[in-house]
Protein backbone atom coordinates (compact mmCIF):
# COMPACT_ATOMS: atom_id res chain seq x y z
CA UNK A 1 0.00 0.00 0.00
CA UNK A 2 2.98 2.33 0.44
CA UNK A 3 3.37 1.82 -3.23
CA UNK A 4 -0.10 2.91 -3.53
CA UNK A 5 0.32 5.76 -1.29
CA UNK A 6 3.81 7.16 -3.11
CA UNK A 7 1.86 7.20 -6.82
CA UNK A 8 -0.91 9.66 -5.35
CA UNK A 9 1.58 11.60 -3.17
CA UNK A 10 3.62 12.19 -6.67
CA UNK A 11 0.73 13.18 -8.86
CA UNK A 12 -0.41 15.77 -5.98
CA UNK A 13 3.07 16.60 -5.50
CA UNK A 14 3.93 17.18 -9.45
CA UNK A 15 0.90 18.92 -9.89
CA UNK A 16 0.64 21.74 -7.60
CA UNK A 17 0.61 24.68 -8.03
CA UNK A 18 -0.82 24.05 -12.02
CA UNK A 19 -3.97 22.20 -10.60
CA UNK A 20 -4.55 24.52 -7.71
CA UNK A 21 -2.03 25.44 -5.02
CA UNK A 22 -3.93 23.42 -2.37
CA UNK A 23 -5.08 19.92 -2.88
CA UNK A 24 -6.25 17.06 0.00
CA UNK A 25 -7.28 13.57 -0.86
CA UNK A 26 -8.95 10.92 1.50
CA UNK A 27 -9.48 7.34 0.02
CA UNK A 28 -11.37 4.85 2.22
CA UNK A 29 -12.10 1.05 1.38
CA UNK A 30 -14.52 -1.47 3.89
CA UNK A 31 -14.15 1.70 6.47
CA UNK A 32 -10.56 1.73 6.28
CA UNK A 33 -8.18 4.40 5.99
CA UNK A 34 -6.06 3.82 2.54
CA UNK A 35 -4.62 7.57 2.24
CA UNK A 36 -4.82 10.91 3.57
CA UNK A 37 -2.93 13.61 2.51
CA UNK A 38 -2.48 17.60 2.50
CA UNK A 39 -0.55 19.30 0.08
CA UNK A 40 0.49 22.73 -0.82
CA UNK A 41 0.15 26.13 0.49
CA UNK A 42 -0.61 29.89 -0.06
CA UNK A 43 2.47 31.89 1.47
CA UNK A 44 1.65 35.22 0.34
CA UNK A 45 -1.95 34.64 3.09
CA UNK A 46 0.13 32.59 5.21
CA UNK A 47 -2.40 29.87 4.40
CA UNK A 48 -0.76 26.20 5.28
CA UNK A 49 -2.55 23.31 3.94
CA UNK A 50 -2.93 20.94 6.99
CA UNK A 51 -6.20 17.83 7.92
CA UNK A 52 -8.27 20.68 9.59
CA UNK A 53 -8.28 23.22 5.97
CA UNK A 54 -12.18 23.22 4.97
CA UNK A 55 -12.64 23.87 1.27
CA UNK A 56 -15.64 25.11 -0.38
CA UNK A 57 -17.64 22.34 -1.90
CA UNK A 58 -19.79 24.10 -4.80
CA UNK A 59 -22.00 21.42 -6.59
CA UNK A 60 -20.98 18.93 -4.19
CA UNK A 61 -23.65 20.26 -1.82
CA UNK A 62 -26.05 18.89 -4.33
CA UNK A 63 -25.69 14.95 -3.21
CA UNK A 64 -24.09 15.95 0.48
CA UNK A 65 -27.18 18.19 0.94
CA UNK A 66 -30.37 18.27 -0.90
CA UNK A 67 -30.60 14.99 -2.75
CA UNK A 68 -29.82 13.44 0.34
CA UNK A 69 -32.72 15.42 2.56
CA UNK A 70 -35.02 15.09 -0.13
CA UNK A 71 -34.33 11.29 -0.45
CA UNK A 72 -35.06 11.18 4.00
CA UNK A 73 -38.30 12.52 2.93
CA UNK A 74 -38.63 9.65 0.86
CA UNK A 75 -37.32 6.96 3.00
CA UNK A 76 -39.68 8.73 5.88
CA UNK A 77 -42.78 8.17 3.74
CA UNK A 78 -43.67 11.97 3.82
CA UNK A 79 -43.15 12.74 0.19
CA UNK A 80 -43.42 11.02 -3.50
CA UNK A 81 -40.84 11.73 -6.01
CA UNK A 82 -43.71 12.55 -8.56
CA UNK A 83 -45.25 15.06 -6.36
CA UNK A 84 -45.41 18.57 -7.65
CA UNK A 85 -44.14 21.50 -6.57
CA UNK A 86 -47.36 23.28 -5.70
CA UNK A 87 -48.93 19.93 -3.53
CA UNK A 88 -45.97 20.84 -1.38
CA UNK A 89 -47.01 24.32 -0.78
CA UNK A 90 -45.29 25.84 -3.57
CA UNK A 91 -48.17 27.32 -6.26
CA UNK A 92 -46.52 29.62 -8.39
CA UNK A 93 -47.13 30.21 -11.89
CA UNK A 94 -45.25 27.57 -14.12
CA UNK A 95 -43.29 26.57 -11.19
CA UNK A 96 -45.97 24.82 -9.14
CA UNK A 97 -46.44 21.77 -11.70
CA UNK A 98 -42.49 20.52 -11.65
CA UNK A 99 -42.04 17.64 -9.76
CA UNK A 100 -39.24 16.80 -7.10
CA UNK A 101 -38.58 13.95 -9.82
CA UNK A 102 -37.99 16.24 -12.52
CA UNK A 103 -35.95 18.78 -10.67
CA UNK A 104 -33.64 15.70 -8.59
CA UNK A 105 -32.91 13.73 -12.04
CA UNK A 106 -32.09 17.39 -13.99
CA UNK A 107 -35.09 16.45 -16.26
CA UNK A 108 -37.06 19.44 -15.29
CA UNK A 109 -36.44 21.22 -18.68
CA UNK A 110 -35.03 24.25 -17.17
CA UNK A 111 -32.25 26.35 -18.62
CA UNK A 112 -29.21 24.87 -17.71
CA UNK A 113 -27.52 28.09 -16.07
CA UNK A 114 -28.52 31.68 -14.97
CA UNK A 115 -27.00 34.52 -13.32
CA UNK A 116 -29.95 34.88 -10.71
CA UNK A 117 -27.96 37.32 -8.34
CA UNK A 118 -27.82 39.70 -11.47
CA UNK A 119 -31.65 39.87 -10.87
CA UNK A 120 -32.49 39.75 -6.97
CA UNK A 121 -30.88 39.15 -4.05
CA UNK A 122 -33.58 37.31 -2.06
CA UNK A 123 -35.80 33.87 -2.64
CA UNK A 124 -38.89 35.61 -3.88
CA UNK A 125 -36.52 37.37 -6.72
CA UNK A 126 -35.25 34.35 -7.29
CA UNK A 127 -38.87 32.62 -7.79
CA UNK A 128 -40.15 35.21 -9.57
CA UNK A 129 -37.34 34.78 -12.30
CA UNK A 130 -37.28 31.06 -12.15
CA UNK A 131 -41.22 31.29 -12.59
CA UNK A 132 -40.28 33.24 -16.02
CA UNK A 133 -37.51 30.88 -17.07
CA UNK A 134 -39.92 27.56 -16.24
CA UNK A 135 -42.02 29.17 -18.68
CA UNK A 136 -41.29 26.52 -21.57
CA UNK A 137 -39.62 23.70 -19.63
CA UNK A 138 -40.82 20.39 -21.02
CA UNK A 139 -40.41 17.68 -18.49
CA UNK A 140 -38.54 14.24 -19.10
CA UNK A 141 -37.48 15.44 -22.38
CA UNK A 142 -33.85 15.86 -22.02
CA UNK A 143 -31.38 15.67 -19.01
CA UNK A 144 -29.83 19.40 -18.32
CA UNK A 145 -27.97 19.44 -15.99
CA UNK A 146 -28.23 22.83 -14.29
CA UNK A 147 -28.33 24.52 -11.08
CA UNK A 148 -31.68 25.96 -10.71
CA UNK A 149 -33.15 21.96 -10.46
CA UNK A 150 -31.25 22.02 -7.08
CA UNK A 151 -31.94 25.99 -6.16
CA UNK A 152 -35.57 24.73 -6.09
CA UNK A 153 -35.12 22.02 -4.12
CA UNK A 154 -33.44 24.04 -1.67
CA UNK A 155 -36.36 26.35 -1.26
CA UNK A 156 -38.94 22.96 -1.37
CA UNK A 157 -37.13 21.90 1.10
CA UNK A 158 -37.45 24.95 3.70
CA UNK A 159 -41.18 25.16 2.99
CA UNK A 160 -41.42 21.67 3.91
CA UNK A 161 -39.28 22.00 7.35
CA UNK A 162 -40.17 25.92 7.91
CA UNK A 163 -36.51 26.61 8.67
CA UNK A 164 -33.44 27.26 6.44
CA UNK A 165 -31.40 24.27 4.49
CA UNK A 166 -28.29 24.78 6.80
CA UNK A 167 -30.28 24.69 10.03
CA UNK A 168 -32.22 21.22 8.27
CA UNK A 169 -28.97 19.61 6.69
CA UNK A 170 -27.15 20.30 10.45
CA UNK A 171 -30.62 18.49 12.37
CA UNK A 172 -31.11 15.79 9.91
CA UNK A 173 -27.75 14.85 8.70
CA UNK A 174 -24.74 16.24 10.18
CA UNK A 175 -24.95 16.58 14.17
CA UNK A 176 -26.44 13.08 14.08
CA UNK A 177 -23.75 11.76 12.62
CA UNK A 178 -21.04 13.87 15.10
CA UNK A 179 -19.46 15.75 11.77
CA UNK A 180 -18.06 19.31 13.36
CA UNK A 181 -16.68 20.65 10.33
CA UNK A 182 -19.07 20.56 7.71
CA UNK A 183 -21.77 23.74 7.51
CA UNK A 184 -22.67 26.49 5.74
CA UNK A 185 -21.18 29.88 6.41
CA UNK A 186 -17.78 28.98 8.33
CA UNK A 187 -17.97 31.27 11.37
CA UNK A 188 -13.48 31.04 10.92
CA UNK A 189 -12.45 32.19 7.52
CA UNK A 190 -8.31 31.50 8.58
CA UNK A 191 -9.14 27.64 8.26
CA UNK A 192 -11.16 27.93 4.91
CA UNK A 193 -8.87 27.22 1.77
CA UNK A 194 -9.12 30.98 -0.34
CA UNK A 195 -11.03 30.22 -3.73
CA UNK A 196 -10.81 33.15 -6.45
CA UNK A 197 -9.72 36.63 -6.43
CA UNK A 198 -12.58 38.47 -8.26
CA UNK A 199 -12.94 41.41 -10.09
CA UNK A 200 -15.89 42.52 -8.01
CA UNK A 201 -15.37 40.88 -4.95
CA UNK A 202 -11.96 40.85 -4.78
CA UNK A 203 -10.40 37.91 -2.94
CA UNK A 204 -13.09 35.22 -1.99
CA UNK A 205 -12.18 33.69 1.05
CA UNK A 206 -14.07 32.11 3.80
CA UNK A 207 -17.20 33.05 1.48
CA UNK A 208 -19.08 30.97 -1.01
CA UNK A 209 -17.38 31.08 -4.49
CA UNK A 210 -20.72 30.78 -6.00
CA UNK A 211 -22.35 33.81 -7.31
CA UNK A 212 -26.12 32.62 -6.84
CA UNK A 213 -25.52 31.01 -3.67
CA UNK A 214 -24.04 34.03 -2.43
CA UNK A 215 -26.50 36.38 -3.43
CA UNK A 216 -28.98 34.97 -1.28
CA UNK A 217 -26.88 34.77 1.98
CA UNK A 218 -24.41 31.39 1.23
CA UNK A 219 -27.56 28.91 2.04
CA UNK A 220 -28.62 27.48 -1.12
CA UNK A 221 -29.20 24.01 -2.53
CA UNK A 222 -27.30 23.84 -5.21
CA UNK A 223 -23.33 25.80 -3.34
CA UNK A 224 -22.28 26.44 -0.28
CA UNK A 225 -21.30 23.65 1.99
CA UNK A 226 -17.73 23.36 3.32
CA UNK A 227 -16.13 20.53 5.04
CA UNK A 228 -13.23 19.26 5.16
CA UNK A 229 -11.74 15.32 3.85
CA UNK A 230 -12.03 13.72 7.31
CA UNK A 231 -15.85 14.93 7.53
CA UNK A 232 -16.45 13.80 3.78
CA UNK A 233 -14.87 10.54 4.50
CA UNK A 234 -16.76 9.78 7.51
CA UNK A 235 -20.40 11.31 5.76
CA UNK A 236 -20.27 9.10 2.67
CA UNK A 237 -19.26 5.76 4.66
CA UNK A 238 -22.34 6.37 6.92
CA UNK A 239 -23.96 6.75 3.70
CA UNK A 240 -22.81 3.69 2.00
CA UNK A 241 -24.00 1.74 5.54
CA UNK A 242 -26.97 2.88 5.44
CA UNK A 243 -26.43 5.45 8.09
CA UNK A 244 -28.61 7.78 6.62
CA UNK A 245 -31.16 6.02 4.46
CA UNK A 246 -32.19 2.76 4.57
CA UNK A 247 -30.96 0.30 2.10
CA UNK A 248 -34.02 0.19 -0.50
CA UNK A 249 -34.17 4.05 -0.77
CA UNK A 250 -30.29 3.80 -0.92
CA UNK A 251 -30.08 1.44 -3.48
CA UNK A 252 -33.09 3.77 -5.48
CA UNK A 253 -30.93 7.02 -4.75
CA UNK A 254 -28.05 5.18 -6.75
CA UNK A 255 -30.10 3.72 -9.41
CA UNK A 256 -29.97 5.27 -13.09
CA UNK A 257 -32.61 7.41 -13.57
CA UNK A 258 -32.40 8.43 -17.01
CA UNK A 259 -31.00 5.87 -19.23
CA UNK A 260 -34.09 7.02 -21.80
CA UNK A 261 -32.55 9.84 -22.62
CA UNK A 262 -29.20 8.74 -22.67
CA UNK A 263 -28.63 9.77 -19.33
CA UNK A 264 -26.35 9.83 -16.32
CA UNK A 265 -28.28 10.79 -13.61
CA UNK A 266 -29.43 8.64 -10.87
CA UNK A 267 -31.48 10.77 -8.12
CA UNK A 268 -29.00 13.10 -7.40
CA UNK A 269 -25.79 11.33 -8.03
CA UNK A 270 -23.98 10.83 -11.05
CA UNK A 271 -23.73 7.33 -12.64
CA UNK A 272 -20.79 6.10 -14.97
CA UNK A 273 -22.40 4.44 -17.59
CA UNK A 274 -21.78 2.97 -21.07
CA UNK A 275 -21.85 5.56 -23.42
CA UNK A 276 -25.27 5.34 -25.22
CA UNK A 277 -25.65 6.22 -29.19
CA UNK A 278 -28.15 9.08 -28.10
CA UNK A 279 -25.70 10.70 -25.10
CA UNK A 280 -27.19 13.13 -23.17
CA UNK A 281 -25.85 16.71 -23.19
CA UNK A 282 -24.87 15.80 -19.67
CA UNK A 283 -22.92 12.70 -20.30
CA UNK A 284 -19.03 13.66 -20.24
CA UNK A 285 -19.56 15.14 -16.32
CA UNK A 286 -18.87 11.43 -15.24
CA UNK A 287 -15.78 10.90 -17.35
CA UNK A 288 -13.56 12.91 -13.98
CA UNK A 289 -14.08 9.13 -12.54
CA UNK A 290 -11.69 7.91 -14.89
CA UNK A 291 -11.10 4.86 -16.97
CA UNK A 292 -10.87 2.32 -14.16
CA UNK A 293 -13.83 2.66 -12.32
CA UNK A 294 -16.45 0.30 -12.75
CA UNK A 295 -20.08 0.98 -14.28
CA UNK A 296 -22.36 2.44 -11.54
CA UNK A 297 -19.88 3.97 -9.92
CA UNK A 298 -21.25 7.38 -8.70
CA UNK A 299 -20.18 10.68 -7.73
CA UNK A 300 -20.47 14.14 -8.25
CA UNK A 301 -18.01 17.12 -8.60
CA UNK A 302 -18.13 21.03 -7.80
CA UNK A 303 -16.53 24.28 -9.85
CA UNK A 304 -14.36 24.81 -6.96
CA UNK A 305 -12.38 21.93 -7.34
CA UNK A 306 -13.85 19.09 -5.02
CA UNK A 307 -15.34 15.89 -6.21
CA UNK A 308 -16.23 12.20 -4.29
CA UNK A 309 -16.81 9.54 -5.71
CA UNK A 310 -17.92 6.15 -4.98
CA UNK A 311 -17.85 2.49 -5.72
CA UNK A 312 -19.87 1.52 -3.27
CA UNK A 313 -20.18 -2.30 -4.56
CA UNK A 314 -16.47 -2.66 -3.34
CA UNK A 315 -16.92 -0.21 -0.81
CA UNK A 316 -14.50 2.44 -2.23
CA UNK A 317 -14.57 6.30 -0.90
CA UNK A 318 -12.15 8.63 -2.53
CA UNK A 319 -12.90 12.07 -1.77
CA UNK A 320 -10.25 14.95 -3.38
CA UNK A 321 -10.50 18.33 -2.13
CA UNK A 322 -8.82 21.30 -4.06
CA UNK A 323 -9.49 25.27 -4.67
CA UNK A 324 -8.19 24.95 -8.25
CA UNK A 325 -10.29 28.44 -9.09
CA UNK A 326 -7.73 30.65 -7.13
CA UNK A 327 -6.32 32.76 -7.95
CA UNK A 328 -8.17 32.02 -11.04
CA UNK A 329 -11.82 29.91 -12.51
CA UNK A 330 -10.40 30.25 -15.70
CA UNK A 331 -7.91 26.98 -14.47
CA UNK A 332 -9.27 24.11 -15.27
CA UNK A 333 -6.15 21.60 -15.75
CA UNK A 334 -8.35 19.49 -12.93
CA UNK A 335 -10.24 18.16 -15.38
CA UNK A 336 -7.04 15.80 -16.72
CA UNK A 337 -6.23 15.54 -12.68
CA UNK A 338 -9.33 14.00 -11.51
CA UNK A 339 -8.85 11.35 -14.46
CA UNK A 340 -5.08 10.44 -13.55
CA UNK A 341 -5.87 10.69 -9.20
CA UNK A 342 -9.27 8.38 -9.98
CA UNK A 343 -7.13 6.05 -12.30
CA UNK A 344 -4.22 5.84 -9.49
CA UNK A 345 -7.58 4.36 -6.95
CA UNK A 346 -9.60 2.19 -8.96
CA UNK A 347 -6.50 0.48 -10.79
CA UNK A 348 -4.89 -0.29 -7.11
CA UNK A 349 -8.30 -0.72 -5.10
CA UNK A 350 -10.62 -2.64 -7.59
CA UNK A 351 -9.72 -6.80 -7.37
């Protein structure tokens, strides 16, 4: 395993700073420990890279988050996946007929991307000009993947509780499960790994990176959980053990939900698959899991840098952590890193 250890340690170690100046990796098998480590620095913040740096997870908060609540609502027997939008207290024009289904698999028909904090800087701005972009969305017709599926869960999700998505995500998943370093908002910006120094707003740091989940106060469900690898590690085992869902609505969470279209997505996660003649739009986001990994491996990634992803047939975590956007998003040698780090686990950890 040392052999194992000294190839990741050299691709981290070769590839900072041109991947991102700070990267951390966790890999887990059965439960067990298989590497940790914390590479690189920021000298000119005095910023050291040590187990304790949280990073900002962007799209990761999508599966560590809301998927995962929505899919306790499930297991809990207080929702249906087909239920619409306005049955759960939600009746706004064009909104109010999308179902948790169609927003969870990205098959709402919703634009795939919007600057929303160009427009408002509050939910009901933000409903009012996702009410105007749902205007034409055709349901089950395509899978787009896109943030606004997940911004709308978010909300759901707060009507359905009657508190915000960080106060729900720290009740329902993270205090029972004793995690102390993953939240929204860190209240200590020192230990947060710096992600992008902006034109407007300057050097981001201890902030969300993401523009719409900033311009509604860092809460949102689509961006703005940080954590660290330890947490991460210890969150997706409990999930693989059914921890935090039992095994049927596990084993439905994980399932491919939209092989009709050519599709990826499972509810939530995404799903390496064989590449089908009619591809989605949305297929190449699982190709960061690299060429080793078996089919149905899942996992998701965020802007920032941050991915997980998960064999959990052979009971494989492997969780990288990076803030590749600073000083600069327009960075994106991670793309080729995530192939070569995922490569290095599955073709040393798979039998």
């Amino acid at each position: 395993m040392d052999d194992f250890s000294d190839q990741i340690d050299n691709l981290i170690i070769n590839s900072i700073p041109k991947v991102s100046t700070m990267i951390s990796a966790g890999i887990m098998q059965n439960g067990q420990i298989k590497y940790l480590g914390f590479h690189g620095n920021i000298p000119e913040l005095n910023i050291f890279n040590s187990d304790k740096m949280l990073f900002d997870l962007a799209s990761m908060t999508k599966v560590a988050v809301t998927s995962m609540l929505v899919m306790k609502l499930l297991d809990a027997g207080k929702i249906a996946l087909e239920d619409n939008l306005k049955s759960l207290g939600m009746d706004i024009d064009n909104i109010s007929r999308l179902t948790l289904r169609s927003l969870i698999t990205h098959t709402s028909g919703i634009t795939d991307n919007f600057p929303l904090h160009l427009y408002g800087s509050s939910k009901s701005d933000y409903l009012k000009i996702i009410s105007v972009l749902a205007r034409d969305s055709i349901m089950y017709k395509r899978e787009v993947y896109s943030d606004i599926n997940y911004i709308l869960l978010g909300f759901v999700l707060e009507k359905l509780y009657g508190k915000t998505l960080d106060l729900i995500a720290d009740q329902e998943l993270f205090r029972p499960l004793s995690l102390k370093n993953t939240f929204f908002n860190p209240k200590d910006y020192k230990m947060t790994a710096p992600t992008e120094i902006d034109a407007t707003r300057g050097l981001i740091h201890g902030v969300v990176h993401d523009e719409k989940a900033y311009g509604i106060g860092g809460v949102a469900g689509h961006a703005g959980l940080f954590s660290n690898v330890n947490d991460m590690l210890s969150y997706f085992n409990a999930f693989i053990n059914y921890k935090i869902l039992s095994r049927k609505t596990f084993n439905l969470m994980v399932k491919p939900q939209n092989e009709y279209l050519g599709g990826i997505f499972a509810n939530g996660w995404m799903v390496k698959l064989p590449r089908k003649k009619d591809a989605s739009e949305s297929f190449g986001y699982s190709y960061f899991m690299g060429d080793y990994s078996d089919y149905c491996t899942i996992g998701h990634t965020g802007f920032t840098g941050t991915s997980v992803c998960i064999d959990y047939k052979n009971r494989i975590i492997a969780v990288l952590l990076t803030n590749r956007v600073y000083p600069s998003r327009s960075n994106d040698s991670i793309l080729k890193f995530r192939r070569l780090f995922h490569n290095i686990v599955f073709r040393n950890l798979l039998p």
